[in-house]
PDB file of N, CA and C in Angstrom:
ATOM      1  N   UNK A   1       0.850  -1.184   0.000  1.00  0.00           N
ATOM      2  CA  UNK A   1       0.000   0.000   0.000  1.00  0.00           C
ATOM      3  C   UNK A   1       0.886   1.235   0.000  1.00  0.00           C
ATOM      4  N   UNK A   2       0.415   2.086  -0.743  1.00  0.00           N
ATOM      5  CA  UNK A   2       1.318   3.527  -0.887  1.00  0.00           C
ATOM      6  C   UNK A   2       1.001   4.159  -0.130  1.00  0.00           C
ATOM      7  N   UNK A   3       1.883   4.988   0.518  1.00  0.00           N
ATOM      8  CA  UNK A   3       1.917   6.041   1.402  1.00  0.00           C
ATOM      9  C   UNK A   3       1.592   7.251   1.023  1.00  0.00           C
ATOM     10  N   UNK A   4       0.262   8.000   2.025  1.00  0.00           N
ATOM     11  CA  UNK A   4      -0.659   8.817   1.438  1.00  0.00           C
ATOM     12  C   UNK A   4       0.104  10.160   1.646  1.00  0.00           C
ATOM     13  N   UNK A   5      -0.267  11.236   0.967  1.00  0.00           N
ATOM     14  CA  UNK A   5       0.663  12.610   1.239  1.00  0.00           C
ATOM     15  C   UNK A   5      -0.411  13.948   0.925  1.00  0.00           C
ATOM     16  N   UNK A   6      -0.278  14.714   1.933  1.00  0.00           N
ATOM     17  CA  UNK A   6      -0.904  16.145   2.096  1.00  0.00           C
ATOM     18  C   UNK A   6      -0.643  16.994   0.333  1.00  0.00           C
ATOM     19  N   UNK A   7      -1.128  17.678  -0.375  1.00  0.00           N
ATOM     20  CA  UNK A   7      -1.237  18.661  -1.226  1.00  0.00           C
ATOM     21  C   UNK A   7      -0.310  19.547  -0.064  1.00  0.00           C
ATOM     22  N   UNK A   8       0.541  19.645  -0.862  1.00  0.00           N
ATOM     23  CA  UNK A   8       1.767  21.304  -0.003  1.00  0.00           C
ATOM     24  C   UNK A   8       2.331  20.843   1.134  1.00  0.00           C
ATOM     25  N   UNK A   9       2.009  19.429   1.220  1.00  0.00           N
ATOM     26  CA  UNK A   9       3.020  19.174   2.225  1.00  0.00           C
ATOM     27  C   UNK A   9       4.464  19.088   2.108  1.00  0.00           C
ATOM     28  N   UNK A  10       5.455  19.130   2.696  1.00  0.00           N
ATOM     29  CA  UNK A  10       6.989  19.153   2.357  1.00  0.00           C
ATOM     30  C   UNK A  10       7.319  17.464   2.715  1.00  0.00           C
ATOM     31  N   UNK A  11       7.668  16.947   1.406  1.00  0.00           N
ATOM     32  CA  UNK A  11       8.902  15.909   1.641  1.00  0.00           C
ATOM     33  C   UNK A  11      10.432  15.821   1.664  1.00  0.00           C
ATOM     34  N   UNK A  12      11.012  14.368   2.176  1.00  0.00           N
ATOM     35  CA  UNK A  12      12.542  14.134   1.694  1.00  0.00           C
ATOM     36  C   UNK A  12      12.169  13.065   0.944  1.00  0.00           C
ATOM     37  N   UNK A  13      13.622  12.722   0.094  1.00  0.00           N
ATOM     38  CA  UNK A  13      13.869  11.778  -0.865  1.00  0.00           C
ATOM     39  C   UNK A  13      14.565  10.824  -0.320  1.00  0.00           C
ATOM     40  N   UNK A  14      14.015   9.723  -0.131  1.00  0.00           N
ATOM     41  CA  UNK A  14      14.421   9.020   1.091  1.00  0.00           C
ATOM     42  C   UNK A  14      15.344   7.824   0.416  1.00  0.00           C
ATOM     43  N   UNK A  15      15.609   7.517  -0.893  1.00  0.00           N
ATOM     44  CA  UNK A  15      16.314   6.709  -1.824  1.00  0.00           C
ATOM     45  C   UNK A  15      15.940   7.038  -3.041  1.00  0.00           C
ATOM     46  N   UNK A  16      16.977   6.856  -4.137  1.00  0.00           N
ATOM     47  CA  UNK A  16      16.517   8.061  -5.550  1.00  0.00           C
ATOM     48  C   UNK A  16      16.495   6.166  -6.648  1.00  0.00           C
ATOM     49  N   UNK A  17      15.502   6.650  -7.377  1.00  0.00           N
ATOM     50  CA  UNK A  17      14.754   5.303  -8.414  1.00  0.00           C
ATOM     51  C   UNK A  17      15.645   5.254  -9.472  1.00  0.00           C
ATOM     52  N   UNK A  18      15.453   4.565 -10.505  1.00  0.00           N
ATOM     53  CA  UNK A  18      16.703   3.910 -11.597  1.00  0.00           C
ATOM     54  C   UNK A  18      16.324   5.363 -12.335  1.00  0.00           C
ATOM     55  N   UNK A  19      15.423   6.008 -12.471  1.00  0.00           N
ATOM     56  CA  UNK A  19      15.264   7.103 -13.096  1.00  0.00           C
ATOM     57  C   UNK A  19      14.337   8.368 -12.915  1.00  0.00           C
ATOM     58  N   UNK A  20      14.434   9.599 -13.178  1.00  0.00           N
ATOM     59  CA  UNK A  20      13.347  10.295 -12.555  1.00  0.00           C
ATOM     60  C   UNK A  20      12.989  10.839 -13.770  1.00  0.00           C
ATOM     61  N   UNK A  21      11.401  11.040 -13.817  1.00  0.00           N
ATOM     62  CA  UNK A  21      10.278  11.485 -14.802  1.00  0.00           C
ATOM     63  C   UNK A  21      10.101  12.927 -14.434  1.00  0.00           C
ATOM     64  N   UNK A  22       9.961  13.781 -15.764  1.00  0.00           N
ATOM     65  CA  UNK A  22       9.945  15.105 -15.368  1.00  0.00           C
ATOM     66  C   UNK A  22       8.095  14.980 -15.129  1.00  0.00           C
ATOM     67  N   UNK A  23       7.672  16.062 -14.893  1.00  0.00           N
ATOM     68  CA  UNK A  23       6.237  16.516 -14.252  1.00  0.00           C
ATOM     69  C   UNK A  23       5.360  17.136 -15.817  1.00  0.00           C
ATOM     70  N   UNK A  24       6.068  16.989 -16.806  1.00  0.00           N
ATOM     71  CA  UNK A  24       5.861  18.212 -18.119  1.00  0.00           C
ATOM     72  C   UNK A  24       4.506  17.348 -18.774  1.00  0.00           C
ATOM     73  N   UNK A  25       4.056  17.948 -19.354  1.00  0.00           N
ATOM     74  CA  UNK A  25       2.567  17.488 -20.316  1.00  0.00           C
ATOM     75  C   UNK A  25       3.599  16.692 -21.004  1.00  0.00           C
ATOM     76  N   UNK A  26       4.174  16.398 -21.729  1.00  0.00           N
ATOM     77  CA  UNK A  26       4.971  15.565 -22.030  1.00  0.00           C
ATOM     78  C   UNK A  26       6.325  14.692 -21.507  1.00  0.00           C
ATOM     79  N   UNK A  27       5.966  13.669 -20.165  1.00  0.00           N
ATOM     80  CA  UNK A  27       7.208  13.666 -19.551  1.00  0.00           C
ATOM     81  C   UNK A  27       8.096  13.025 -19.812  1.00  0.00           C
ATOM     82  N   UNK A  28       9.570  13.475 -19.386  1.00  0.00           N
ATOM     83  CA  UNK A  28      10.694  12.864 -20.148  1.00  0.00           C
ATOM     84  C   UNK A  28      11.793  11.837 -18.846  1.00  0.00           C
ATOM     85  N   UNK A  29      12.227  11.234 -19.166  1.00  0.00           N
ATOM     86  CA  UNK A  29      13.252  10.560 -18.436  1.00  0.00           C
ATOM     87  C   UNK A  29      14.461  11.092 -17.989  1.00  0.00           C
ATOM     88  N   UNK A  30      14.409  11.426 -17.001  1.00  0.00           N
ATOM     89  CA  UNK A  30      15.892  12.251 -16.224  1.00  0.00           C
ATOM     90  C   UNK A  30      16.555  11.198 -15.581  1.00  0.00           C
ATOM     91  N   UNK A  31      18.294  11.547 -15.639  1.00  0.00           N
ATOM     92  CA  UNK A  31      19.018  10.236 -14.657  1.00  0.00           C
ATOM     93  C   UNK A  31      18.419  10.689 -13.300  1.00  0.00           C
ATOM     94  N   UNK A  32      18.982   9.964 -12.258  1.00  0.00           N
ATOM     95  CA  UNK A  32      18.458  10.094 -11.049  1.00  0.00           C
ATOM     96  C   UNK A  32      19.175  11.423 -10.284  1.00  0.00           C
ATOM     97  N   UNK A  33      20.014  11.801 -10.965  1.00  0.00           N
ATOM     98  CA  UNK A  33      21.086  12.451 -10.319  1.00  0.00           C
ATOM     99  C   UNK A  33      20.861  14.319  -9.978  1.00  0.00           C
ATOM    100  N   UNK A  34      19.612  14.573 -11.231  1.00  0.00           N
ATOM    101  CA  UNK A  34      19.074  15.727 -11.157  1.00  0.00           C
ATOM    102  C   UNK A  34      17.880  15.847  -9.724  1.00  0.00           C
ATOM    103  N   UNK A  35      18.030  14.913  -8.913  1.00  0.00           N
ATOM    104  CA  UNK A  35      17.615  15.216  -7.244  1.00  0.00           C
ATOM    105  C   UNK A  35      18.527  14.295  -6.383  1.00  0.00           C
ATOM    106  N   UNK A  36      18.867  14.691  -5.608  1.00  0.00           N
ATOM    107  CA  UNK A  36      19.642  13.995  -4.377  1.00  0.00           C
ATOM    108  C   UNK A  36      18.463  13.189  -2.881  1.00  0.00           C
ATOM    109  N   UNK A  37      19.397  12.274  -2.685  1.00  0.00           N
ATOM    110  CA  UNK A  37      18.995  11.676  -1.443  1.00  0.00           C
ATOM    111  C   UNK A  37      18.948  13.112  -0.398  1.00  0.00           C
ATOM    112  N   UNK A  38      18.091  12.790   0.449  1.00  0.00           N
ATOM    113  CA  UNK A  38      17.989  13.967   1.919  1.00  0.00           C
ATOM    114  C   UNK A  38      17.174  15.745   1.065  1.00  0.00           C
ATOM    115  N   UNK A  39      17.024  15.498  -0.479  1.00  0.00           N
ATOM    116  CA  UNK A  39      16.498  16.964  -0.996  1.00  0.00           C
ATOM    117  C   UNK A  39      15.034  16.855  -0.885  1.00  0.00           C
ATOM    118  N   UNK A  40      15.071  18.383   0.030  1.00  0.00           N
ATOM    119  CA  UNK A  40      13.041  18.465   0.012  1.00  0.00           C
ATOM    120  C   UNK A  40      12.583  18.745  -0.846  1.00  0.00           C
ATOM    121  N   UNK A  41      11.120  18.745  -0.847  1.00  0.00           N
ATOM    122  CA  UNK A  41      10.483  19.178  -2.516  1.00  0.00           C
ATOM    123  C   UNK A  41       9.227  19.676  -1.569  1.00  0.00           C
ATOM    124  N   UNK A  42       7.848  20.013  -2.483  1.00  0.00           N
ATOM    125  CA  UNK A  42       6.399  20.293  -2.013  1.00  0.00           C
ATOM    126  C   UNK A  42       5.924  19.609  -3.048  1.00  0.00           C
ATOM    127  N   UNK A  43       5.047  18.771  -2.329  1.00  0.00           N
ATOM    128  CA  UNK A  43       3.885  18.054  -3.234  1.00  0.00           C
ATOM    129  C   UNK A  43       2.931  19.014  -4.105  1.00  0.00           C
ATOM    130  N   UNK A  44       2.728  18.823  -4.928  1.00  0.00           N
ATOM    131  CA  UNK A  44       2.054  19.439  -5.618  1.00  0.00           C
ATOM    132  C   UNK A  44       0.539  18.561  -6.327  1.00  0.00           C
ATOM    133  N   UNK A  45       0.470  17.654  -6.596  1.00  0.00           N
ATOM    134  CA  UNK A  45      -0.446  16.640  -6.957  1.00  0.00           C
ATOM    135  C   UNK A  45       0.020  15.380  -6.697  1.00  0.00           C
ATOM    136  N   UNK A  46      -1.143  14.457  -7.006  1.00  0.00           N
ATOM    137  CA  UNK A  46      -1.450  13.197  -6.827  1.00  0.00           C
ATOM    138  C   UNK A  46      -1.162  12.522  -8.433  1.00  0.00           C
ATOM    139  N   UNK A  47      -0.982  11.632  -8.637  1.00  0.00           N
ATOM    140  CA  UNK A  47      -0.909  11.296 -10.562  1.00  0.00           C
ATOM    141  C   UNK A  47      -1.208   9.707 -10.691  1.00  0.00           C
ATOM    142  N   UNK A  48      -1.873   9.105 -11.574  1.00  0.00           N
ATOM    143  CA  UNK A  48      -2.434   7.511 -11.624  1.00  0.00           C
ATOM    144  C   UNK A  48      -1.115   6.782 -11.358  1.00  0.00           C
ATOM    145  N   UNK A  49      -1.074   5.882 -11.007  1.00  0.00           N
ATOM    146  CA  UNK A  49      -0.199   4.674 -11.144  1.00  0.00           C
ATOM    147  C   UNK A  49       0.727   5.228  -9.838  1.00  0.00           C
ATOM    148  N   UNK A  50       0.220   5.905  -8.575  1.00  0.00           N
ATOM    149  CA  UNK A  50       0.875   5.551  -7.389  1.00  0.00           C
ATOM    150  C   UNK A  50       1.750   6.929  -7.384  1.00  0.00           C
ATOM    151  N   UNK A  51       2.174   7.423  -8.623  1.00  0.00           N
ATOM    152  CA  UNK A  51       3.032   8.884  -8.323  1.00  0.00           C
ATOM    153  C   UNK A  51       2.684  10.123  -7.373  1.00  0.00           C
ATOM    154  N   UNK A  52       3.917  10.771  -7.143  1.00  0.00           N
ATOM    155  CA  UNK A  52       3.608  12.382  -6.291  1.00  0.00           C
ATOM    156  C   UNK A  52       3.890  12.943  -7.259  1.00  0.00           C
ATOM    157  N   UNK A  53       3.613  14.197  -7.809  1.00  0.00           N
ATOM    158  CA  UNK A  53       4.310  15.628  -8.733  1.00  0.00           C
ATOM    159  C   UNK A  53       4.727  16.169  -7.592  1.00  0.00           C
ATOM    160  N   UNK A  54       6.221  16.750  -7.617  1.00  0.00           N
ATOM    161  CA  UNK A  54       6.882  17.305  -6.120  1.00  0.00           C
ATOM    162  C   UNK A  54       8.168  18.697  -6.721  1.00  0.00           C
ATOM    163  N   UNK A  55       7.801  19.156  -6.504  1.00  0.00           N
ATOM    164  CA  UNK A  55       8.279  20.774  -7.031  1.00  0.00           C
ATOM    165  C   UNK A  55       9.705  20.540  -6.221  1.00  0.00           C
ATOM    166  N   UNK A  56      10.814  20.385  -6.750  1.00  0.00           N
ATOM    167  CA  UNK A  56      12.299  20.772  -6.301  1.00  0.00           C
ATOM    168  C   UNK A  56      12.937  21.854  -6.640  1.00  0.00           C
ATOM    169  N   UNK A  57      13.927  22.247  -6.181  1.00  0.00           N
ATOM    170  CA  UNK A  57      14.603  23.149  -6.863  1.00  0.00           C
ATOM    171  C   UNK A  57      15.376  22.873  -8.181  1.00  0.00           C
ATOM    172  N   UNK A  58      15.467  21.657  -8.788  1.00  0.00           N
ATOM    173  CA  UNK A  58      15.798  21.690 -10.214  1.00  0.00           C
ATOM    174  C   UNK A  58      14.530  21.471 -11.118  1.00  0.00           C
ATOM    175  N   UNK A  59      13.246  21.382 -10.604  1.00  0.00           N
ATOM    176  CA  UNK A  59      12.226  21.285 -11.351  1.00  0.00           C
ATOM    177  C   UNK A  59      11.408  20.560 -10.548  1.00  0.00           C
ATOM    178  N   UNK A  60      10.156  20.066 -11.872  1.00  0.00           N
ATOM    179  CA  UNK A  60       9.070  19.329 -10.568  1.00  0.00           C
ATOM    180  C   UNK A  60       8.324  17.950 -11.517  1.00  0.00           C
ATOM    181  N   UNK A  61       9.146  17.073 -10.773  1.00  0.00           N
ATOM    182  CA  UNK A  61       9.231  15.801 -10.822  1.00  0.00           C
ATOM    183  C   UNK A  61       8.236  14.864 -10.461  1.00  0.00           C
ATOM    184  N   UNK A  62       7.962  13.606 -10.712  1.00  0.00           N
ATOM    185  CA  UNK A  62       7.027  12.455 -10.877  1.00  0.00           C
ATOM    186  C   UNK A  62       7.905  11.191 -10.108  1.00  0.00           C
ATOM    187  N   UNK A  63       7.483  11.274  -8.859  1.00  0.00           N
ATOM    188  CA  UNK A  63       8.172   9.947  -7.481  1.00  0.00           C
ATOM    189  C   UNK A  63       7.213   9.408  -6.950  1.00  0.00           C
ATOM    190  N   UNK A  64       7.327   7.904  -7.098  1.00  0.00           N
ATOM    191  CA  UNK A  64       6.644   7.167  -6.235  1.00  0.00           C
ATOM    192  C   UNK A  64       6.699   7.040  -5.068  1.00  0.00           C
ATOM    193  N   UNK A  65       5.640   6.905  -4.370  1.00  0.00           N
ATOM    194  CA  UNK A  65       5.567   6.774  -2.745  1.00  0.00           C
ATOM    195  C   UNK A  65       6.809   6.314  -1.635  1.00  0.00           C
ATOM    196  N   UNK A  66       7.377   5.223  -2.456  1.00  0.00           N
ATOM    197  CA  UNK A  66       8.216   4.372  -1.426  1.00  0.00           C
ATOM    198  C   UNK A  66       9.418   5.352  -1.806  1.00  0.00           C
ATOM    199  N   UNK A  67       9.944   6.490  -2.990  1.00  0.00           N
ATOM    200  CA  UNK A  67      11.152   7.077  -2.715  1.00  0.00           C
ATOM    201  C   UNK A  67      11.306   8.431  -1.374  1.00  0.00           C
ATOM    202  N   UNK A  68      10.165   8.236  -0.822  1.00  0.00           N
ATOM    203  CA  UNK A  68       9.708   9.901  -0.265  1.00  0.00           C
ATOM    204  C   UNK A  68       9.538   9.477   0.955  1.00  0.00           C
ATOM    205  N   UNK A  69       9.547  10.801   1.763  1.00  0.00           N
ATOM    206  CA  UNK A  69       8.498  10.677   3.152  1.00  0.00           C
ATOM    207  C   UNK A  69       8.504  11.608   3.150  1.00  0.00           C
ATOM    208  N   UNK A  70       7.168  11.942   4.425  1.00  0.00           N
ATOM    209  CA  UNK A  70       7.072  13.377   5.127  1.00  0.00           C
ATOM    210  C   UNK A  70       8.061  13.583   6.137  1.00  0.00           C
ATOM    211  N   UNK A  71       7.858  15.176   5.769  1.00  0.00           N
ATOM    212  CA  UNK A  71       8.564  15.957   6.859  1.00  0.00           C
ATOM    213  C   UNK A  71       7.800  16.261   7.523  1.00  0.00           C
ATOM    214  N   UNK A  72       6.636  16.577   7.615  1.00  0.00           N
ATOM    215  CA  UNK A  72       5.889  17.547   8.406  1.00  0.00           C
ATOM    216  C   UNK A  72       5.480  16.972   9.845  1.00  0.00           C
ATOM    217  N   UNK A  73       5.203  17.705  10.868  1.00  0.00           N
ATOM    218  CA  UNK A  73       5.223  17.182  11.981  1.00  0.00           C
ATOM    219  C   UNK A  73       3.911  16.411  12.352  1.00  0.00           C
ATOM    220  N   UNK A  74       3.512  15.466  12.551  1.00  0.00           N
ATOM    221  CA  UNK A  74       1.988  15.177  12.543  1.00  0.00           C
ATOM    222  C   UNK A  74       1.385  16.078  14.118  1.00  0.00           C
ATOM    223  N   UNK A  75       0.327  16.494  13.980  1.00  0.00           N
ATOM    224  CA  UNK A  75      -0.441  17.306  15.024  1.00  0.00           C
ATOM    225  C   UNK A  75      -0.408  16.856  16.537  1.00  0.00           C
ATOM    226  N   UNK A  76       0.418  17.526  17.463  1.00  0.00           N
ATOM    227  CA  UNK A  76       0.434  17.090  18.904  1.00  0.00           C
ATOM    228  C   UNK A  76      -1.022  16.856  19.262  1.00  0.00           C
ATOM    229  N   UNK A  77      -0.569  15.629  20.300  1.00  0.00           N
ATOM    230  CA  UNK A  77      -2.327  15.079  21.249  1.00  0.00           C
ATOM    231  C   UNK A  77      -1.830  16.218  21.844  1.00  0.00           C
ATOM    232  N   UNK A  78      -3.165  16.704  22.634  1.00  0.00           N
ATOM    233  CA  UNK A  78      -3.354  17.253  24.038  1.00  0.00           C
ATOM    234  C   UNK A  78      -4.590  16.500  25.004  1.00  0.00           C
ATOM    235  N   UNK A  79      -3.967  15.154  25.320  1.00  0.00           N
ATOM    236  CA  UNK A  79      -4.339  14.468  25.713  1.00  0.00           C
ATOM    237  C   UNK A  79      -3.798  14.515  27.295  1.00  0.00           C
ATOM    238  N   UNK A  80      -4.572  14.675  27.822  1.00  0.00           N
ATOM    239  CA  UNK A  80      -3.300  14.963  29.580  1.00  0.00           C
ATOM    240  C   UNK A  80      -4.484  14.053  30.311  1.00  0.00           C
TER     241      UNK A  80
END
């Protein structure tokens, strides 16, 4: 099961795939090397077949669930 992710939430790249897909109406095949392990991005959409669209600073890319996680802090209990 894929791991679900917030719209604008901030991820890391938690292991980089044999290749990365650009985000473009036409997408193209990038080596892996145009994002690094530990680089954040913002989700930007959801896409069929399990992908995130995730805005980096070299562009905004097409990653499956298992290369990512959240950063964001999940909401403290105030449970006392």
């Amino acid at each position: 099961m894929s791991q679900e992710f917030t719209i604008g939430s901030k991820v890391r790249v938690m292991a980089l795939p044999p290749y990365v897909k650009t985000a473009d109406p036409m997408p193209m095949l990038r080596p892996p090397d145009v994002i690094h392990i530990g680089e954040e991005g913002i989700v930007i959409d959801r896409r069929p077949g399990g992908y995130w669209g995730i805005r980096f600073t070299r562009g905004f890319f097409l990653l499956d669930s298992q290369y990512i996680e959240s950063i964001e802090k999940p909401p403290e209990s105030h449970l006392e």
